[in-house]
PDB file of N, CA and C in Angstrom:
ATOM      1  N   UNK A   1      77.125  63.251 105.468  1.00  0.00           N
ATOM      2  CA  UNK A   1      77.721  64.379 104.797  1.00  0.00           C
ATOM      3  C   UNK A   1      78.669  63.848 103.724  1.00  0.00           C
ATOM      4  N   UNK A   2      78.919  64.169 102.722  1.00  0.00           N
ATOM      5  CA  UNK A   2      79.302  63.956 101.855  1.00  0.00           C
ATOM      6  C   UNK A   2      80.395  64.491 101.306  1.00  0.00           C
ATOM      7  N   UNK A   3      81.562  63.895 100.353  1.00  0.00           N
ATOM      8  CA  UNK A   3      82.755  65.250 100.325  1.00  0.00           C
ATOM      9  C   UNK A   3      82.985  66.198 100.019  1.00  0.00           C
ATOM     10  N   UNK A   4      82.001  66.437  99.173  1.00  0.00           N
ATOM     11  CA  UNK A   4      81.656  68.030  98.513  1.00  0.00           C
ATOM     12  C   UNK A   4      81.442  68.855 100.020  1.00  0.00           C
ATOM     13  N   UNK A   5      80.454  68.438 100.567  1.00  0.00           N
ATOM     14  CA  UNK A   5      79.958  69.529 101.763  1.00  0.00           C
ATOM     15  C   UNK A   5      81.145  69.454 102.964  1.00  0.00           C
ATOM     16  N   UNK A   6      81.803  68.728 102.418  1.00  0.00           N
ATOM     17  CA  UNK A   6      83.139  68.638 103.669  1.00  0.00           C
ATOM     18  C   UNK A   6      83.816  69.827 103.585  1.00  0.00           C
ATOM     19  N   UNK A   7      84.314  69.269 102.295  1.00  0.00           N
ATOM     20  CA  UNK A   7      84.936  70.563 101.249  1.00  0.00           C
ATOM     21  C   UNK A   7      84.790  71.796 101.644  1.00  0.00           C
ATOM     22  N   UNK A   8      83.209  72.086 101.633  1.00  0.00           N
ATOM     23  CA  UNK A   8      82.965  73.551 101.005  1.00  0.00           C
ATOM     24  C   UNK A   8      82.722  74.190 102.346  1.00  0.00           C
ATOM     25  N   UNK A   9      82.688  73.440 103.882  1.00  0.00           N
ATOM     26  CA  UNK A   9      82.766  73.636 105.221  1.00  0.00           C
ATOM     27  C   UNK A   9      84.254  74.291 105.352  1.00  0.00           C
ATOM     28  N   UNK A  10      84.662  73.421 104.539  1.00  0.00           N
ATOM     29  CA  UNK A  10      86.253  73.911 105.185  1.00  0.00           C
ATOM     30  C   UNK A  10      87.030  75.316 104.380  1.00  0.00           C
ATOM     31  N   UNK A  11      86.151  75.721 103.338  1.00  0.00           N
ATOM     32  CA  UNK A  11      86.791  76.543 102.602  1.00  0.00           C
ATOM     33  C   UNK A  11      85.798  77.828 102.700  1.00  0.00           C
ATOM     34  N   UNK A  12      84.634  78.143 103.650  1.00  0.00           N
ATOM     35  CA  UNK A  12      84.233  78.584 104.203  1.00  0.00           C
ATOM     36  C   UNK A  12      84.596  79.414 105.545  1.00  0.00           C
ATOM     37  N   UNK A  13      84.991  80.611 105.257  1.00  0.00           N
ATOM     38  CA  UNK A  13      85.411  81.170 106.347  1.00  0.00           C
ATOM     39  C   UNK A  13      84.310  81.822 107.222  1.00  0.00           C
ATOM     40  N   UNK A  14      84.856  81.626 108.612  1.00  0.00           N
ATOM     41  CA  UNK A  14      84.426  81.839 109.870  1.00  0.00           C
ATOM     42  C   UNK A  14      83.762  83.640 109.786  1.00  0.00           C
ATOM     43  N   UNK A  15      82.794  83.563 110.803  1.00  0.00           N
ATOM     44  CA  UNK A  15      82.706  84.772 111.131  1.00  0.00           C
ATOM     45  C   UNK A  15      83.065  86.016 111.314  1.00  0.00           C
ATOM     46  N   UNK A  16      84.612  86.048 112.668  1.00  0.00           N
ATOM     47  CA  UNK A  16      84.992  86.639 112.949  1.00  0.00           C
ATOM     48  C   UNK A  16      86.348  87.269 112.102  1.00  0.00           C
ATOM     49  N   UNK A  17      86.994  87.780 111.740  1.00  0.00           N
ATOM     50  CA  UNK A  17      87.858  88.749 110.592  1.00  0.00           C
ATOM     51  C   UNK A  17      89.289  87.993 110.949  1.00  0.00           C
ATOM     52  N   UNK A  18      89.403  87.979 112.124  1.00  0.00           N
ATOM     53  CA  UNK A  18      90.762  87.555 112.515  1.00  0.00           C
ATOM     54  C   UNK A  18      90.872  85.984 112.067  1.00  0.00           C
ATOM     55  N   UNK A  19      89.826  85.323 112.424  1.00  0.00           N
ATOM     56  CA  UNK A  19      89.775  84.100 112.276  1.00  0.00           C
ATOM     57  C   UNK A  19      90.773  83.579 110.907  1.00  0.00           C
ATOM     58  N   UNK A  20      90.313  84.450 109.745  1.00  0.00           N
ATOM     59  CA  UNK A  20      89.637  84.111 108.330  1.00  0.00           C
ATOM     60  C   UNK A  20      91.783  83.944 107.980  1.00  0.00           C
ATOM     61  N   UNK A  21      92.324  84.422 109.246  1.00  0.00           N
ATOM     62  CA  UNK A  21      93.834  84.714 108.040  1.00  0.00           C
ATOM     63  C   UNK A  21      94.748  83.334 109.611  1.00  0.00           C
ATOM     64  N   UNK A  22      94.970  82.339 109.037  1.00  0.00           N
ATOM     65  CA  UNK A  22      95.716  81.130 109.176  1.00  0.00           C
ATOM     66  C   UNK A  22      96.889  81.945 110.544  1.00  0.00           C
ATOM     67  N   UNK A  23      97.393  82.517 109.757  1.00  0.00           N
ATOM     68  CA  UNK A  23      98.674  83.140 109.947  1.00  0.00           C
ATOM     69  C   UNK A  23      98.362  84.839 110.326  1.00  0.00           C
ATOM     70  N   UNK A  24      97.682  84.609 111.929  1.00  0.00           N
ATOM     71  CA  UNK A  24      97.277  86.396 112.141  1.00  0.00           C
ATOM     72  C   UNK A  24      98.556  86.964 112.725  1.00  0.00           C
ATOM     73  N   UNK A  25      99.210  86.469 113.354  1.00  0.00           N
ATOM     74  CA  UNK A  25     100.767  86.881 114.037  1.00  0.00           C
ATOM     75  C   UNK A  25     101.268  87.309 113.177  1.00  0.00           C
ATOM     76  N   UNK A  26     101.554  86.588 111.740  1.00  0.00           N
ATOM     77  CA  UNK A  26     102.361  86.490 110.417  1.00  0.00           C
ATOM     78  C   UNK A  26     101.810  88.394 109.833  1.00  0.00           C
ATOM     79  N   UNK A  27     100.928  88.408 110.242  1.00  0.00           N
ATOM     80  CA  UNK A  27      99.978  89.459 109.357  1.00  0.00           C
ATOM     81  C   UNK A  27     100.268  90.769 110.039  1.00  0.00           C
ATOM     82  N   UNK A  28     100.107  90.355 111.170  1.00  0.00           N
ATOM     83  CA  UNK A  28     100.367  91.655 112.699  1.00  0.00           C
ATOM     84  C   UNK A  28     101.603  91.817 112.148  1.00  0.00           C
ATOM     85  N   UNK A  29     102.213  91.253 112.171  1.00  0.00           N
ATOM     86  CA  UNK A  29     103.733  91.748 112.470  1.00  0.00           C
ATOM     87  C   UNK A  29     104.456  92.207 111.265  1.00  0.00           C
ATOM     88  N   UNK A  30     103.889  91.876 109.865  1.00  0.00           N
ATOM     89  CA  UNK A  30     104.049  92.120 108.780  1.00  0.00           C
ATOM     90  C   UNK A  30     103.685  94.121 108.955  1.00  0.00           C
ATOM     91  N   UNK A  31     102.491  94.006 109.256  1.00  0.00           N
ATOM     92  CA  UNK A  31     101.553  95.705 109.102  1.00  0.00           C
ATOM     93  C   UNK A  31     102.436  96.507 110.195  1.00  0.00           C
ATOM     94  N   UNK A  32     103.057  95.872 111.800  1.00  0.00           N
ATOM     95  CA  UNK A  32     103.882  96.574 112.211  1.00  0.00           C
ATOM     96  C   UNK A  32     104.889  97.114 111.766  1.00  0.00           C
ATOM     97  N   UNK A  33     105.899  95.908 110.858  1.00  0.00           N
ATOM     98  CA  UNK A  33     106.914  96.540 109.976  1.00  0.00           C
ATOM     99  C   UNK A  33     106.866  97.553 109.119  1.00  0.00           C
ATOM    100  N   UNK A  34     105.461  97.561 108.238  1.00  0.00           N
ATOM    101  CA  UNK A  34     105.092  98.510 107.653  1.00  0.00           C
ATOM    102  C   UNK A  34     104.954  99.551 108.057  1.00  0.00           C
ATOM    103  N   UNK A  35     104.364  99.961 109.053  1.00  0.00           N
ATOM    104  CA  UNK A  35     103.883 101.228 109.562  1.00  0.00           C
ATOM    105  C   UNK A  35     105.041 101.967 110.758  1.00  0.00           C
ATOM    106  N   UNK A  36     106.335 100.963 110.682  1.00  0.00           N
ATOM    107  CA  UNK A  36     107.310 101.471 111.465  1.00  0.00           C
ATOM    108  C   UNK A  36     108.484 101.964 109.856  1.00  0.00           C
ATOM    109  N   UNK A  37     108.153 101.481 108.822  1.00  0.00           N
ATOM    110  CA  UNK A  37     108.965 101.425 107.702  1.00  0.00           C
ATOM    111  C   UNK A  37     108.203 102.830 107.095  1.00  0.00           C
ATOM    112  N   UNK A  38     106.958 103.299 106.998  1.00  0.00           N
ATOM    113  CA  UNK A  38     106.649 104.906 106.527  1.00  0.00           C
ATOM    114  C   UNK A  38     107.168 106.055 108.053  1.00  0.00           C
ATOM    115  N   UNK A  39     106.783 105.227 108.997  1.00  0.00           N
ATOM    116  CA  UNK A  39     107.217 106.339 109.934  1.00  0.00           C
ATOM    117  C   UNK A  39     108.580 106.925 109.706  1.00  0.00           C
ATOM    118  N   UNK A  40     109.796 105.783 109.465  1.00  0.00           N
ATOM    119  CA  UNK A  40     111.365 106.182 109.397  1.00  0.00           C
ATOM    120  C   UNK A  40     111.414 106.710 107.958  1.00  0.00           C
ATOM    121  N   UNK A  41     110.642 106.395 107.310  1.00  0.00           N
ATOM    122  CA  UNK A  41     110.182 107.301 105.678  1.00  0.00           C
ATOM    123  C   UNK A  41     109.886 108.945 106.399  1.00  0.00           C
ATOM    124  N   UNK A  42     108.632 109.236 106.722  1.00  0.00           N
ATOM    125  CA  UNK A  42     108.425 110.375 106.758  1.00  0.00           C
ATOM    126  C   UNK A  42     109.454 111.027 107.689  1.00  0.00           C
ATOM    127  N   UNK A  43     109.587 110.565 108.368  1.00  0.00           N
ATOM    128  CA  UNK A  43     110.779 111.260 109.353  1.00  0.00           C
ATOM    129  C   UNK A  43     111.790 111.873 108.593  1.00  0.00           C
ATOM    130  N   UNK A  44     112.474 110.547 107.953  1.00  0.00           N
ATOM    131  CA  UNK A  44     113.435 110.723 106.833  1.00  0.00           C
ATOM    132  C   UNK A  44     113.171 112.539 105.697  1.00  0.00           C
ATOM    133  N   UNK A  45     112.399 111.957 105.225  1.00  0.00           N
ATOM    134  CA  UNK A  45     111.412 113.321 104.431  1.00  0.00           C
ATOM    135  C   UNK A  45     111.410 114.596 104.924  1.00  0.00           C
ATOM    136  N   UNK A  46     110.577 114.581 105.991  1.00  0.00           N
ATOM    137  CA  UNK A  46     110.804 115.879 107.037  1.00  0.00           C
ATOM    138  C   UNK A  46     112.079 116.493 107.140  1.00  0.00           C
ATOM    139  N   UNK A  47     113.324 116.103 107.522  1.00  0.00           N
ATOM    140  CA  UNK A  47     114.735 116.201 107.640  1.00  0.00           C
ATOM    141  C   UNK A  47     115.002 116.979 106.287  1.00  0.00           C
ATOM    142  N   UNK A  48     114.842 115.898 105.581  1.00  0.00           N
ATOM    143  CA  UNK A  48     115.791 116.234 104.575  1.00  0.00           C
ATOM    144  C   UNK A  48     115.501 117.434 103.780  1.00  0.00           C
ATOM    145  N   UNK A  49     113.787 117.655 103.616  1.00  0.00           N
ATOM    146  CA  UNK A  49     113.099 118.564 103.476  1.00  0.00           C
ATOM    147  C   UNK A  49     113.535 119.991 104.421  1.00  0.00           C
ATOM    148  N   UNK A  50     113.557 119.486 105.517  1.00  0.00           N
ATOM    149  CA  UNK A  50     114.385 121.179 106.182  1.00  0.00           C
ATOM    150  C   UNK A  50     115.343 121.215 106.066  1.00  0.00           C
ATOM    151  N   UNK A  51     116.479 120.472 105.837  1.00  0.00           N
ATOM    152  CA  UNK A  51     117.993 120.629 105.215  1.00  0.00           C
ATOM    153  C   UNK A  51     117.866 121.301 104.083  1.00  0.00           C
ATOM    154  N   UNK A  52     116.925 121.367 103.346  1.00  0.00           N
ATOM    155  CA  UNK A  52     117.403 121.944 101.989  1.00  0.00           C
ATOM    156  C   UNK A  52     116.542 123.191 102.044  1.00  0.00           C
ATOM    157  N   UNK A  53     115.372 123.427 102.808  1.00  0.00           N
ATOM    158  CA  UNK A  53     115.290 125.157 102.846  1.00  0.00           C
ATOM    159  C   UNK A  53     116.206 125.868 103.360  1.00  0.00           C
ATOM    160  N   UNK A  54     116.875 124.360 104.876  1.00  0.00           N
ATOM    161  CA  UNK A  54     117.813 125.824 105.434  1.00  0.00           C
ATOM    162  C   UNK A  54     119.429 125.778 104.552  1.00  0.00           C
ATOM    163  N   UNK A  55     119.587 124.805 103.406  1.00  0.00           N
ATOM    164  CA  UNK A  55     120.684 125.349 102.150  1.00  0.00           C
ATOM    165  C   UNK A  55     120.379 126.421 101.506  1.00  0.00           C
ATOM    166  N   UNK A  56     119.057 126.408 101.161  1.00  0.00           N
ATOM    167  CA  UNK A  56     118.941 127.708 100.337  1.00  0.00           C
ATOM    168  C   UNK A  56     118.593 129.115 100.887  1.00  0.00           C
ATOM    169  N   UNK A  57     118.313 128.766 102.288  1.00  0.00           N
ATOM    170  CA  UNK A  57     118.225 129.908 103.025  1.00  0.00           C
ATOM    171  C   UNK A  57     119.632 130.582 103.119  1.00  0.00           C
ATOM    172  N   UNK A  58     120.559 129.758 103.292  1.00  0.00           N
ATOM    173  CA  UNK A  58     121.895 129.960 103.661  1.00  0.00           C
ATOM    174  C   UNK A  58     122.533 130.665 102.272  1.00  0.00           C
ATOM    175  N   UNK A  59     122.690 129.587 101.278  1.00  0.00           N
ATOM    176  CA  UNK A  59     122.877 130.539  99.831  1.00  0.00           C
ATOM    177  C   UNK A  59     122.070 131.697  99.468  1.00  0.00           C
ATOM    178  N   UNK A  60     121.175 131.868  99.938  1.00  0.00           N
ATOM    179  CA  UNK A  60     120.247 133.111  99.523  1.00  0.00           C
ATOM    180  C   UNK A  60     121.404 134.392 100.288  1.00  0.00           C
ATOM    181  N   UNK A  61     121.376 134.251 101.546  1.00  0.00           N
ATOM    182  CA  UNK A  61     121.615 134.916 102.439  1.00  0.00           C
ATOM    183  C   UNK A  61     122.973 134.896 101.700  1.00  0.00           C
ATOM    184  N   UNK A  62     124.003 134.721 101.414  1.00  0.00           N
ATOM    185  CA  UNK A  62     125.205 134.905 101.349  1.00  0.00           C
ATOM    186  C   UNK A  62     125.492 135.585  99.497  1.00  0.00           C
ATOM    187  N   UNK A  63     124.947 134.977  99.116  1.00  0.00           N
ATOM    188  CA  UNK A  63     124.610 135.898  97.576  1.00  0.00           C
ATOM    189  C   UNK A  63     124.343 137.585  98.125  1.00  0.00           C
ATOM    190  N   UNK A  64     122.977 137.466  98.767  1.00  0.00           N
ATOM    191  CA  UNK A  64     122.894 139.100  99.477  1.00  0.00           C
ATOM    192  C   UNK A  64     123.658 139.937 100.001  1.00  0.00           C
ATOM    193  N   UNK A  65     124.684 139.054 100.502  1.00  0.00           N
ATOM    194  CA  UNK A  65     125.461 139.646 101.420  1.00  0.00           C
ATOM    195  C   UNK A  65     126.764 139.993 100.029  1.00  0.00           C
ATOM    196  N   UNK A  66     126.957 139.358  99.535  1.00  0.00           N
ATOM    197  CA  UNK A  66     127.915 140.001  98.215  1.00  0.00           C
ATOM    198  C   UNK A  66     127.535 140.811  97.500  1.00  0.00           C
ATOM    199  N   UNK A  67     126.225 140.983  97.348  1.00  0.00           N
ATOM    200  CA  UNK A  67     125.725 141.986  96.096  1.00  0.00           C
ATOM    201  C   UNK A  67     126.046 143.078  96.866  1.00  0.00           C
ATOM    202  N   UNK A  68     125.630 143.231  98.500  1.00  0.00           N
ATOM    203  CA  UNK A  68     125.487 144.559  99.111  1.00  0.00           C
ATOM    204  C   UNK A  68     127.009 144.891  98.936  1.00  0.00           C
ATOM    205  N   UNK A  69     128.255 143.884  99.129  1.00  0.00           N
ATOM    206  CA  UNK A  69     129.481 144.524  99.562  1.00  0.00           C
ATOM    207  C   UNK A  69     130.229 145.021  98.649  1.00  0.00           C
ATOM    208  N   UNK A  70     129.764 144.306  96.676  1.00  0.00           N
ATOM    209  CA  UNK A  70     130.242 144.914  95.713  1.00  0.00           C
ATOM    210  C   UNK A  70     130.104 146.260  95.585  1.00  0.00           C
ATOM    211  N   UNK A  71     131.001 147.169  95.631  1.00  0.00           N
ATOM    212  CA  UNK A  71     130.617 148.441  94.823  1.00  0.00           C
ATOM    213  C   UNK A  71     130.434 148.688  93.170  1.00  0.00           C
ATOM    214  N   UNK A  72     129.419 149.529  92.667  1.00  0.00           N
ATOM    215  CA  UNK A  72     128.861 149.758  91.619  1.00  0.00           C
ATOM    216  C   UNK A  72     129.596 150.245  91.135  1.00  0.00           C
ATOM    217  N   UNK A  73     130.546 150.280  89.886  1.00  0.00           N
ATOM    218  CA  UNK A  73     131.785 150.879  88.968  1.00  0.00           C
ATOM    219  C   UNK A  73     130.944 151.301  87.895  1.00  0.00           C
ATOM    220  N   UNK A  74     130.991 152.051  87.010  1.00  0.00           N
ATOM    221  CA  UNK A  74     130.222 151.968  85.604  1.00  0.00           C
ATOM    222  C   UNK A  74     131.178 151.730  84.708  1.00  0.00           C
ATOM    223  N   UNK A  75     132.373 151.960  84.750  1.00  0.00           N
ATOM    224  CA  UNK A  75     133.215 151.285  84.225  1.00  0.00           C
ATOM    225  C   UNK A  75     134.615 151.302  84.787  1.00  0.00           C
ATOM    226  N   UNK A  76     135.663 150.367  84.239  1.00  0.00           N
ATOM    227  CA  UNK A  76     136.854 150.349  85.020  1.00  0.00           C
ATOM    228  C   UNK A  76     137.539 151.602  84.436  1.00  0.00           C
ATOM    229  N   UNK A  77     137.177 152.077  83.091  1.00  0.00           N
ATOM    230  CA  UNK A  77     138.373 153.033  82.668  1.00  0.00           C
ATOM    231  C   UNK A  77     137.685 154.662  83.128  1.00  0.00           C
ATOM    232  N   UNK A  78     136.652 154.466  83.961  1.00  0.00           N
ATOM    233  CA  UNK A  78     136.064 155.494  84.749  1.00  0.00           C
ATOM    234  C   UNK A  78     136.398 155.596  86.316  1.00  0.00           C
ATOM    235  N   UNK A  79     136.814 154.850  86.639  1.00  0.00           N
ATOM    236  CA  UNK A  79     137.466 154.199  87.992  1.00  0.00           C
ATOM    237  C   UNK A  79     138.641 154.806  88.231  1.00  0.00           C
ATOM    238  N   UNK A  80     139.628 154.136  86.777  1.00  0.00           N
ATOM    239  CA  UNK A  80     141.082 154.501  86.685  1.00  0.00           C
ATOM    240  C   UNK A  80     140.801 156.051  86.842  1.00  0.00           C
ATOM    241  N   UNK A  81     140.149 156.440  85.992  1.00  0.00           N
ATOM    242  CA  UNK A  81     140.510 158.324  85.632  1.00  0.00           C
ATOM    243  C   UNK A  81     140.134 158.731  87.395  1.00  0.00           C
ATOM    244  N   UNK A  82     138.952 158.331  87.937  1.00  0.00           N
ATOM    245  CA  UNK A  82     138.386 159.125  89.006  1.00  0.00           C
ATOM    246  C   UNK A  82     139.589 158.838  90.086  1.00  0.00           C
ATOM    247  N   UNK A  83     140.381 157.834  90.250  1.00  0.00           N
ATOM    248  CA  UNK A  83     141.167 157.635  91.048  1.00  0.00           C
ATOM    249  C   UNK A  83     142.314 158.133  90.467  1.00  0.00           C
ATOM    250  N   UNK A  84     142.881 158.531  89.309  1.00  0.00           N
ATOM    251  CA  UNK A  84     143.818 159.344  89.113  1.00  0.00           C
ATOM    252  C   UNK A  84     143.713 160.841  89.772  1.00  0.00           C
ATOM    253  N   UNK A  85     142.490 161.368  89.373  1.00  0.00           N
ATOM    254  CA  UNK A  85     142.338 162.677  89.596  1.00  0.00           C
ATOM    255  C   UNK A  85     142.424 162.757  91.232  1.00  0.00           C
ATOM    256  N   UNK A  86     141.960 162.092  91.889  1.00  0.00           N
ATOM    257  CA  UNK A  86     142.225 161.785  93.661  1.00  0.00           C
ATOM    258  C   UNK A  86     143.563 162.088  94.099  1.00  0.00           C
ATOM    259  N   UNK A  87     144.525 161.868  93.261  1.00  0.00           N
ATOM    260  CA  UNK A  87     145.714 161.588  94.189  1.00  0.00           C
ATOM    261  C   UNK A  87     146.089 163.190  94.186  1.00  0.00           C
TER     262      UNK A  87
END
């Protein structure tokens, strides 16, 4: 055998998938980090995402609640007179 075919034996990967990566621990544990790093992402997301419907649920609701408690004036110097004539 010769060094070319030494060579090209050795730079020839194996069959099996796992084989083919030197460093499969290195790889595992890399894709664990990952897939524990979108989980605390989406989680994250989710949260923050219902924090802010239930802000604007909350401001919605409290705007409503002022419009109902204002009373309708048409004007103040219509106010003054109607509450003069009252007393």
């Amino acid at each position: 055998m010769g060094r070319h075919e030494i060579r090209m034996r050795r730079q020839r990967t194996p069959a099996r998938g796992s084989e083919r990566y030197r460093n499969y621990n290195a790889v595992l544990k890399q894709h664990e980090q990952d897939m524990r790093l979108k989980k605390i992402l989406r989680v994250f997301t989710y949260f923050l995402l219902i924090a802010l419907i239930t802000i604007l649920l909350v401001i919605v609701m409290r705007w409503e609640k002022r419009q109902q408690a204002k009373p309708k004036t048409t004007s103040s110097l219509s106010s003054k007179v109607e509450s003069f004539y009252r007393k």
